[in-house]
Every structure is written in C-alpha cells, then in structure tokens.
PDB file of N, CA and C in Angstrom:
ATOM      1  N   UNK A   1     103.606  48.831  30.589  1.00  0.00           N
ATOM      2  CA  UNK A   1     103.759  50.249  30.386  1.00  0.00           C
ATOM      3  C   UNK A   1     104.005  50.961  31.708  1.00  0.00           C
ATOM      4  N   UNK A   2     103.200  50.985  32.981  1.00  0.00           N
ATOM      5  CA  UNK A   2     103.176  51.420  33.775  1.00  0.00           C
ATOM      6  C   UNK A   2     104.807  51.227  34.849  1.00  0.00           C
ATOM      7  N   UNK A   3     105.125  50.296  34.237  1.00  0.00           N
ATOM      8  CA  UNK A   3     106.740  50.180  34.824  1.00  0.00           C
ATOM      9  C   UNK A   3     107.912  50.575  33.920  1.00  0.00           C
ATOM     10  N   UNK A   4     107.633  51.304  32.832  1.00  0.00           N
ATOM     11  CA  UNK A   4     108.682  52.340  32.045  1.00  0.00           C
ATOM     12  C   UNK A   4     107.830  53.692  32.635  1.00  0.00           C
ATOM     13  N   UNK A   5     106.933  53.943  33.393  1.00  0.00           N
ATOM     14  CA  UNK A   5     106.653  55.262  34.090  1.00  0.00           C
ATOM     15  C   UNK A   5     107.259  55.560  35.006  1.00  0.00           C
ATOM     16  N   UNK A   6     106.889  54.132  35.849  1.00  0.00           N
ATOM     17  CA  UNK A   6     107.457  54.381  37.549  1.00  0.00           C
ATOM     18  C   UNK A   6     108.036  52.942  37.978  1.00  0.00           C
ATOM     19  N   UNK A   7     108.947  53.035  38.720  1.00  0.00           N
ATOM     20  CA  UNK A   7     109.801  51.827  39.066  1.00  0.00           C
ATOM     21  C   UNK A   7     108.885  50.758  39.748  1.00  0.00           C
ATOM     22  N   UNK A   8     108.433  49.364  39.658  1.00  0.00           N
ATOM     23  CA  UNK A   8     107.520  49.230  40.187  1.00  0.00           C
ATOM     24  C   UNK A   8     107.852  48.347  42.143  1.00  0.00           C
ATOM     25  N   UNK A   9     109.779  48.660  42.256  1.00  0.00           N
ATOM     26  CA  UNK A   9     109.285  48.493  43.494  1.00  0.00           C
ATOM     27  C   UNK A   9     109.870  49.638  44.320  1.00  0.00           C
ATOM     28  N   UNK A  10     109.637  50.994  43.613  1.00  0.00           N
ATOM     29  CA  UNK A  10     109.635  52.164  43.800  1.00  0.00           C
ATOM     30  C   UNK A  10     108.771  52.680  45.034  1.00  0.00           C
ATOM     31  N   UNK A  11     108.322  53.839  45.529  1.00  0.00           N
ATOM     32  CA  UNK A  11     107.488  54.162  46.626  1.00  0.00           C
ATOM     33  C   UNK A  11     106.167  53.963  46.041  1.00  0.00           C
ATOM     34  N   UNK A  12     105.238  53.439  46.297  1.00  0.00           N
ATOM     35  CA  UNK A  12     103.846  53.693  46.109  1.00  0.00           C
ATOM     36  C   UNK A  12     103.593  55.175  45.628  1.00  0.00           C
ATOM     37  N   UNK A  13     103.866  56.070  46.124  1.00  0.00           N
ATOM     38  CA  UNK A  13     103.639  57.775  45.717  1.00  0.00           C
ATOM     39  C   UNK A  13     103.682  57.856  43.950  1.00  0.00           C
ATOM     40  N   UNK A  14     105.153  57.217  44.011  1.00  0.00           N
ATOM     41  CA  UNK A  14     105.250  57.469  42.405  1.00  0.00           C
ATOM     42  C   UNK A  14     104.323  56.219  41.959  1.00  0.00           C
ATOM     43  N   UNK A  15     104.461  55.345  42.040  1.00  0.00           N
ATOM     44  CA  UNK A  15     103.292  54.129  41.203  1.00  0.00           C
ATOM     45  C   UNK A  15     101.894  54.683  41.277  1.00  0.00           C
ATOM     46  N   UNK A  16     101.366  55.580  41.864  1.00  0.00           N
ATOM     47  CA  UNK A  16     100.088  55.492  42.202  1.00  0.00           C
ATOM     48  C   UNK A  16     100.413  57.476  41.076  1.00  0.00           C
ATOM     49  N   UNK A  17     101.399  58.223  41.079  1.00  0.00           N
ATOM     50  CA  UNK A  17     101.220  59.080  40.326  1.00  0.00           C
ATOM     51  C   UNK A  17     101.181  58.790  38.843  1.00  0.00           C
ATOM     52  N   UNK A  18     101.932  57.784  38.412  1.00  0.00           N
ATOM     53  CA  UNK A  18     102.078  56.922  36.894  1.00  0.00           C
ATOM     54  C   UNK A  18     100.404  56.867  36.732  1.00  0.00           C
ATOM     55  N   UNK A  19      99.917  56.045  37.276  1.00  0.00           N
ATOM     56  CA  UNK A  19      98.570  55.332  37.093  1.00  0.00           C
ATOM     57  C   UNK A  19      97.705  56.937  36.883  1.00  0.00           C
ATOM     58  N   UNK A  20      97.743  57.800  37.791  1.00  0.00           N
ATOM     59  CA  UNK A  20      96.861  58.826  37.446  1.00  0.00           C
ATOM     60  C   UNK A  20      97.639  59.515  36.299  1.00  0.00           C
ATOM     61  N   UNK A  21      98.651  59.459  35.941  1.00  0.00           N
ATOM     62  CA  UNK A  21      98.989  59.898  34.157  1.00  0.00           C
ATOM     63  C   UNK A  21      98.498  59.234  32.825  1.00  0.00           C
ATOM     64  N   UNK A  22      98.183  58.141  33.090  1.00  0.00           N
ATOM     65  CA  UNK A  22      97.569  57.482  32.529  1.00  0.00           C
ATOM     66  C   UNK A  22      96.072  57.701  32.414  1.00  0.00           C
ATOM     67  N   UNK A  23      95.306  57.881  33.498  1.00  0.00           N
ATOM     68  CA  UNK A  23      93.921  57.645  33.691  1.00  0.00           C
ATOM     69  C   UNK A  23      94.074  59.257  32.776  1.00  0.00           C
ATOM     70  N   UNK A  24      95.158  60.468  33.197  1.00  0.00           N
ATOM     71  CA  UNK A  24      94.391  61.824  32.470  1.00  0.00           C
ATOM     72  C   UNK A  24      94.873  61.765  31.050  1.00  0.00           C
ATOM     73  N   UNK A  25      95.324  60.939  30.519  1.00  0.00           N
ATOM     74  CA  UNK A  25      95.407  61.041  28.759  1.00  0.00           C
ATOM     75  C   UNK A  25      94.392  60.178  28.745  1.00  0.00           C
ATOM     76  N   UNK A  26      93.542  59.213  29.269  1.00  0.00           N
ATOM     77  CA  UNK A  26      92.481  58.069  28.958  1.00  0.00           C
ATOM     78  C   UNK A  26      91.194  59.488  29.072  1.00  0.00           C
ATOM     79  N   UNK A  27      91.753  60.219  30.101  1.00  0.00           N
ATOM     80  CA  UNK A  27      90.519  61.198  30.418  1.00  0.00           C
ATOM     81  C   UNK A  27      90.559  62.595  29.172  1.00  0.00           C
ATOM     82  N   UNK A  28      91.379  62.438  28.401  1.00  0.00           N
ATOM     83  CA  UNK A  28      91.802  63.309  27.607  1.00  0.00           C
ATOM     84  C   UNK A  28      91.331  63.295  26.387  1.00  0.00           C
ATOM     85  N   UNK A  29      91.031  61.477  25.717  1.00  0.00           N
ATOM     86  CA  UNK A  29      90.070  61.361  24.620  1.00  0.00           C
ATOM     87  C   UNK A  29      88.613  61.195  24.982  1.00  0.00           C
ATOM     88  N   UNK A  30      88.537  61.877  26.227  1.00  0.00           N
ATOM     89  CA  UNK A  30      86.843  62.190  26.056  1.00  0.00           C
ATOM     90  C   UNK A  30      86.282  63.043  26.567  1.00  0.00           C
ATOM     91  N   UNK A  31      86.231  64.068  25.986  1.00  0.00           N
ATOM     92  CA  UNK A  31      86.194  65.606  26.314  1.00  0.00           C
ATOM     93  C   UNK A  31      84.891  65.661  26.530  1.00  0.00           C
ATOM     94  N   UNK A  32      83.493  64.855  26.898  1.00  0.00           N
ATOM     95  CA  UNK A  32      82.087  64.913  27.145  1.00  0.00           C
ATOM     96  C   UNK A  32      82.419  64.761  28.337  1.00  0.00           C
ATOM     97  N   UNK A  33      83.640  64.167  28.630  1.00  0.00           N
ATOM     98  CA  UNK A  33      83.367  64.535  30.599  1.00  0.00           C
ATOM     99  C   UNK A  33      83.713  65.182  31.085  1.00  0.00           C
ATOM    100  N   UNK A  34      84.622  66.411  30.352  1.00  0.00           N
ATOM    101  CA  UNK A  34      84.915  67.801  31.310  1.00  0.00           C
ATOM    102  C   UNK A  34      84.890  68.656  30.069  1.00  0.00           C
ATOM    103  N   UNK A  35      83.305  68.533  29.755  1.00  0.00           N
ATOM    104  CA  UNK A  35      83.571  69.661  28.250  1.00  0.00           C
ATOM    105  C   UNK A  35      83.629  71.247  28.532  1.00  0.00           C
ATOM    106  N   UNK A  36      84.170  71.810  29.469  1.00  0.00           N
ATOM    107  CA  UNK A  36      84.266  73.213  29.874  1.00  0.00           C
ATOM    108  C   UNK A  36      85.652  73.765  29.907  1.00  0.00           C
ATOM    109  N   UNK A  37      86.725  72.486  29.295  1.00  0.00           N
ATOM    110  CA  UNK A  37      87.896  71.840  28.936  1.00  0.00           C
ATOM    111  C   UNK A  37      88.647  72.927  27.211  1.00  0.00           C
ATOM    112  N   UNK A  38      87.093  72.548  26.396  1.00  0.00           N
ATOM    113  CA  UNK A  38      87.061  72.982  25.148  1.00  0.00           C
ATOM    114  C   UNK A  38      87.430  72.015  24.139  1.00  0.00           C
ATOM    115  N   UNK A  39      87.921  72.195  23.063  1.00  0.00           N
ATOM    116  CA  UNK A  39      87.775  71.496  21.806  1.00  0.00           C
ATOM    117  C   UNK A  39      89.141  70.344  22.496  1.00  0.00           C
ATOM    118  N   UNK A  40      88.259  68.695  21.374  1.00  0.00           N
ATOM    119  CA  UNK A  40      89.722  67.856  21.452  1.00  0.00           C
ATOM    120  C   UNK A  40      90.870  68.263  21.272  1.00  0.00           C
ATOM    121  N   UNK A  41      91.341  69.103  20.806  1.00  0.00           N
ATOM    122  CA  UNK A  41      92.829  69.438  20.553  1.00  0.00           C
ATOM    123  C   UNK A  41      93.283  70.546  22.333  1.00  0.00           C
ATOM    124  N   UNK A  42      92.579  71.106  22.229  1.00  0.00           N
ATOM    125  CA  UNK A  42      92.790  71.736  23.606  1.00  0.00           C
ATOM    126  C   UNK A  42      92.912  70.763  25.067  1.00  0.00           C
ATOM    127  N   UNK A  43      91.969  69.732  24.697  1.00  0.00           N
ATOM    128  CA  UNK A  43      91.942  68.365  25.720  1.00  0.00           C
ATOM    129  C   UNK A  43      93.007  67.580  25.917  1.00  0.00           C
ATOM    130  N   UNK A  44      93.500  67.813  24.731  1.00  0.00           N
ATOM    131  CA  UNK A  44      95.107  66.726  24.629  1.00  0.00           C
ATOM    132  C   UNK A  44      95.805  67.804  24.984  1.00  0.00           C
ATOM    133  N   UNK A  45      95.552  68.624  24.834  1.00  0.00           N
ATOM    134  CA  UNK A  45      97.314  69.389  25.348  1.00  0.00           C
ATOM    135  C   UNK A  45      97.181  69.306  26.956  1.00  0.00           C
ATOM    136  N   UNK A  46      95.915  69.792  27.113  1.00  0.00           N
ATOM    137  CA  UNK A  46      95.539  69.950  29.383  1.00  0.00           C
ATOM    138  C   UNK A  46      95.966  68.645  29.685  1.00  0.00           C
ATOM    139  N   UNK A  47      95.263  67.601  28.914  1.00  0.00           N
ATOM    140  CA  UNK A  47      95.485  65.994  29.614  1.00  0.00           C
ATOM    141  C   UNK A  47      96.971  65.543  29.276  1.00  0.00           C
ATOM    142  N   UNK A  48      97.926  66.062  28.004  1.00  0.00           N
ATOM    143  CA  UNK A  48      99.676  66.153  28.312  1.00  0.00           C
ATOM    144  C   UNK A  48      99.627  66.673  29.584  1.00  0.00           C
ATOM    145  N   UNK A  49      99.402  67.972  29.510  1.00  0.00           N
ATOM    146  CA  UNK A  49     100.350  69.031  30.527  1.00  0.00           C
ATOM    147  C   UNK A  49     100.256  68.223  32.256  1.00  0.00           C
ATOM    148  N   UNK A  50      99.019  67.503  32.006  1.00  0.00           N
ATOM    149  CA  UNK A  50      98.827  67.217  33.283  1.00  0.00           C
ATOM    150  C   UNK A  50      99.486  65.876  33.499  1.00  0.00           C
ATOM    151  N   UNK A  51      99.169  64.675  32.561  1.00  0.00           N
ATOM    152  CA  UNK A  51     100.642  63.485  32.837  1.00  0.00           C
ATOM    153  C   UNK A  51     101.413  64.031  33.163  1.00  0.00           C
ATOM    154  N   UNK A  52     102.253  65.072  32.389  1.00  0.00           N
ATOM    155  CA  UNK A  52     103.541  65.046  32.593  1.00  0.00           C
ATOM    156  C   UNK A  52     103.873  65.669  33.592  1.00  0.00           C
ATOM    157  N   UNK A  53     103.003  66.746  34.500  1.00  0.00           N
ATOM    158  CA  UNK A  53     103.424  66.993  35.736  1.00  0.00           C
ATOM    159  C   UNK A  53     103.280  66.202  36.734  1.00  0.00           C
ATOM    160  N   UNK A  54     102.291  64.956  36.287  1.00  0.00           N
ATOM    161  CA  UNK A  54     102.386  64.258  37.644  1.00  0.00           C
ATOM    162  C   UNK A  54     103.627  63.215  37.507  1.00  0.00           C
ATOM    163  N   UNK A  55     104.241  63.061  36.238  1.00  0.00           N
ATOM    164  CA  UNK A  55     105.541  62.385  36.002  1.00  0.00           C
ATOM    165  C   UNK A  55     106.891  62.996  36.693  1.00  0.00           C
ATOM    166  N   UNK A  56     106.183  64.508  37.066  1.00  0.00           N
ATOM    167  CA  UNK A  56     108.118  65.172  37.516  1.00  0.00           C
ATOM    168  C   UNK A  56     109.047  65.255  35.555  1.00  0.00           C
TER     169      UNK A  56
END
C-alpha cells in the first residue's frame, strides 16, 4: 500500500509523509485518543482532511 502513496525510491520526505497518512486514518478510528476531536463521523472527516494534506 504504502508504495501506491509514495514512490518508494522517492525522497524520504514523501515516504515518511505516506506513513504519517496512514498512521492519521489508523488515528481516526479511535477517537478515545483525541476525544476533543468530537463524534466518529467528525474523526473521519479531520483524519481524511489530514492524509490527504500530507499526500499534496
């Protein structure tokens, strides 16, 4: 998966931004660790909005 994100013999910058898009949708189905976030549905949209900006 992580090499349909980012090229993997691409710059480190982007491989290492893939991996944290990943970790914030993993961080996205569990809203007990930043519950000030608000409801699961609000969690998935912040933890999209935020992959996809670190995707460009």
């Amino acid at each position: 998966m992580m090499s349909l994100l980012a090229d993997p013999d691409g710059p480190p910058t982007e491989q290492f931004q893939a991996w944290l898009a990943v970790i914030s949708l993993l961080i996205g189905t569990m809203p007990f660790i930043v519950p000030s976030l608000g409801d699961q549905e609000r969690t998935d949209d912040i933890s999209l909005a935020v992959a996809k900006k670190l995707l460009g």
